[in-house]
Protein backbone atom coordinates (compact mmCIF):
# COMPACT_ATOMS: atom_id res chain seq x y z
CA UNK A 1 18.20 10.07 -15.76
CA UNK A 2 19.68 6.89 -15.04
CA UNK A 3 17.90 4.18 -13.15
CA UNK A 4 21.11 2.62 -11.80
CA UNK A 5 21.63 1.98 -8.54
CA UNK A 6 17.49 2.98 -8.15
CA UNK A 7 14.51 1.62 -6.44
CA UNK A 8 12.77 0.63 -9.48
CA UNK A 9 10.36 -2.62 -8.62
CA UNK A 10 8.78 -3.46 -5.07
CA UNK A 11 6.63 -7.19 -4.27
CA UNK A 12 4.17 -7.10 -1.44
CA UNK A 13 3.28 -10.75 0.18
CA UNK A 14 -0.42 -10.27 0.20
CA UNK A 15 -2.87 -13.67 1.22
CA UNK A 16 -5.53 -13.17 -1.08
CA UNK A 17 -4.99 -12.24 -4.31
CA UNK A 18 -8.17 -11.17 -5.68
CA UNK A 19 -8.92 -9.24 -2.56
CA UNK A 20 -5.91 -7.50 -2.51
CA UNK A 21 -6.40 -6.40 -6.49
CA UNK A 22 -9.95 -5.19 -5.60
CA UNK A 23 -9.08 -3.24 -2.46
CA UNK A 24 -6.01 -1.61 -4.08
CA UNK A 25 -7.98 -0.58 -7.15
CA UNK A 26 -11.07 0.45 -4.83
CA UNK A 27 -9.28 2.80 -2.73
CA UNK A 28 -5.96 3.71 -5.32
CA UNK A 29 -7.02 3.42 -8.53
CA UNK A 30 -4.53 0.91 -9.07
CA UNK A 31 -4.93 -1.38 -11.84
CA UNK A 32 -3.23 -5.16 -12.48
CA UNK A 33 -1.63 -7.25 -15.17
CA UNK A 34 -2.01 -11.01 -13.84
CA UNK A 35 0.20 -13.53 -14.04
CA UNK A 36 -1.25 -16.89 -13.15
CA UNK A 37 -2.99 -17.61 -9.56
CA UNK A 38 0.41 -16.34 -7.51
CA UNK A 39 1.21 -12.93 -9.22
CA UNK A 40 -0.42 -9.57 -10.28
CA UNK A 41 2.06 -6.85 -11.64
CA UNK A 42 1.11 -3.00 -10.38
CA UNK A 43 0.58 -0.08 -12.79
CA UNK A 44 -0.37 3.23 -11.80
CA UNK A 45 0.98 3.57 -8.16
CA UNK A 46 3.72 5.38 -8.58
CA UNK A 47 6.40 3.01 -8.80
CA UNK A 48 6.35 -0.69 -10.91
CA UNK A 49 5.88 -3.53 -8.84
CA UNK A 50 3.67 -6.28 -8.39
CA UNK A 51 1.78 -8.22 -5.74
CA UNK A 52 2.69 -12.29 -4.90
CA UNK A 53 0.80 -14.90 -2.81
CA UNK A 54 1.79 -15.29 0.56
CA UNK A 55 1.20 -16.30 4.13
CA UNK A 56 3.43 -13.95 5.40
CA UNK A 57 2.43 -9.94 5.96
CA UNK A 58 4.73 -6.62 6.45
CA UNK A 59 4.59 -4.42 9.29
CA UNK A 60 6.90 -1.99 10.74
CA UNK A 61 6.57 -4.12 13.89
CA UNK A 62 8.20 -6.85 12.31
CA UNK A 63 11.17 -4.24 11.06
CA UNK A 64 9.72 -4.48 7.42
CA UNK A 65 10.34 -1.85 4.66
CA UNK A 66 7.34 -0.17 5.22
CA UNK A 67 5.37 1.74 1.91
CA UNK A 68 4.05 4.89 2.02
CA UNK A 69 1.64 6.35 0.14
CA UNK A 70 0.99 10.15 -0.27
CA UNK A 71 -2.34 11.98 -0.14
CA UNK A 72 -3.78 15.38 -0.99
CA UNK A 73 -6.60 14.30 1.41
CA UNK A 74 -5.67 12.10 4.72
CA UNK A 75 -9.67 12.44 5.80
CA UNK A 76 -10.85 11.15 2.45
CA UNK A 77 -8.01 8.98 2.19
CA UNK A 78 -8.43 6.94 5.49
CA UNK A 79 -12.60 7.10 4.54
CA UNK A 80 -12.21 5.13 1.48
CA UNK A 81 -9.64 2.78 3.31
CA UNK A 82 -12.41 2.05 5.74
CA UNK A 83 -14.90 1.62 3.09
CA UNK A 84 -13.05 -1.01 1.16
CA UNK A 85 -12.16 -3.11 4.30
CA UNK A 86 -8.61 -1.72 5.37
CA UNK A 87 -8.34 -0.75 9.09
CA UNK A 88 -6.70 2.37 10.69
CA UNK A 89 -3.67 0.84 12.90
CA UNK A 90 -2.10 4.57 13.84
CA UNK A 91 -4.60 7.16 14.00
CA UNK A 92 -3.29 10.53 12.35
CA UNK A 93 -0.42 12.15 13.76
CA UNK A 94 1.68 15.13 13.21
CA UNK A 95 5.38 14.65 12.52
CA UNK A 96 8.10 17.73 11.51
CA UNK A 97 6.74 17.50 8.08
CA UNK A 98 3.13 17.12 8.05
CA UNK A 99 0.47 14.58 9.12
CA UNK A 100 0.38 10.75 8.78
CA UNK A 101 -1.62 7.66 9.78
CA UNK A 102 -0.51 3.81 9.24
CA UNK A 103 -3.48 1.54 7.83
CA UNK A 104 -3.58 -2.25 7.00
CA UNK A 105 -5.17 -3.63 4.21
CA UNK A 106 -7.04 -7.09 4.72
CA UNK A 107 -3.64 -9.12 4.57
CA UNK A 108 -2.42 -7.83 7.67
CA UNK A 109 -0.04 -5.40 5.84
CA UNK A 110 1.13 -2.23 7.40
CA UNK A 111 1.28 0.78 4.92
CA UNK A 112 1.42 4.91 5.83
CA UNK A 113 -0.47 7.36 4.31
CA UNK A 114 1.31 11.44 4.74
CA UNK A 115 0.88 14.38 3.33
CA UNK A 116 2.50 17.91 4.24
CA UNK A 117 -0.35 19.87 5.07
């Protein structure tokens, strides 16, 4: 399959680096390659990418690309987002294809979290 013309790589702005690397691998399982103070590359989410020092934050209020994540378990899902400091910002909905809530993690940054049950 050819990755031409694909979404291959994605950079979140995230404040706090060491924060951000805990609460991702806390609540994803997510694990980092660092880079210096600024950078942290991604593996294990599903797609490459990496994470980069920043004051700003995305949020589908500002018209950002926003990321979402699937889950097998919203419940457990949002639970362990709570636990490691994130906050619910849309409490679970239903859309045409299944069920959805939008959570920040402690940078301000808006994310979704679906599945199709």
């Amino acid at each position: 399959m050819s990755q031409h013309h694909k979404i291959n790589y994605i950079e979140i702005p995230v404040k706090a680096l060491a924060s951000s690397k805990a609460f991702f691998n806390q609540v994803f399982g997510w694990t980092f390659v660092s880079y210096g103070d600024d950078y942290a590359a991604i593996s294990g989410a599903g797609i490459a990418g990496g994470l980069y020092v920043s004051e700003h934050s995305v949020s589908a209020d500002k018209g950002s690309v926003l990321v979402v994540l699937y889950s097998d378990d919203l419940v457990k899902s949002q639970a362990a987002i709570e636990a490691a400091g994130g906050s619910i910002k849309i409490p679970t909905f239903e859309f045409p294809g299944g069920h959805r809530f939008h959570f920040c993690d402690g940078n301000d940054n808006e994310y979704a979290m679906w599945n199709d049950k």
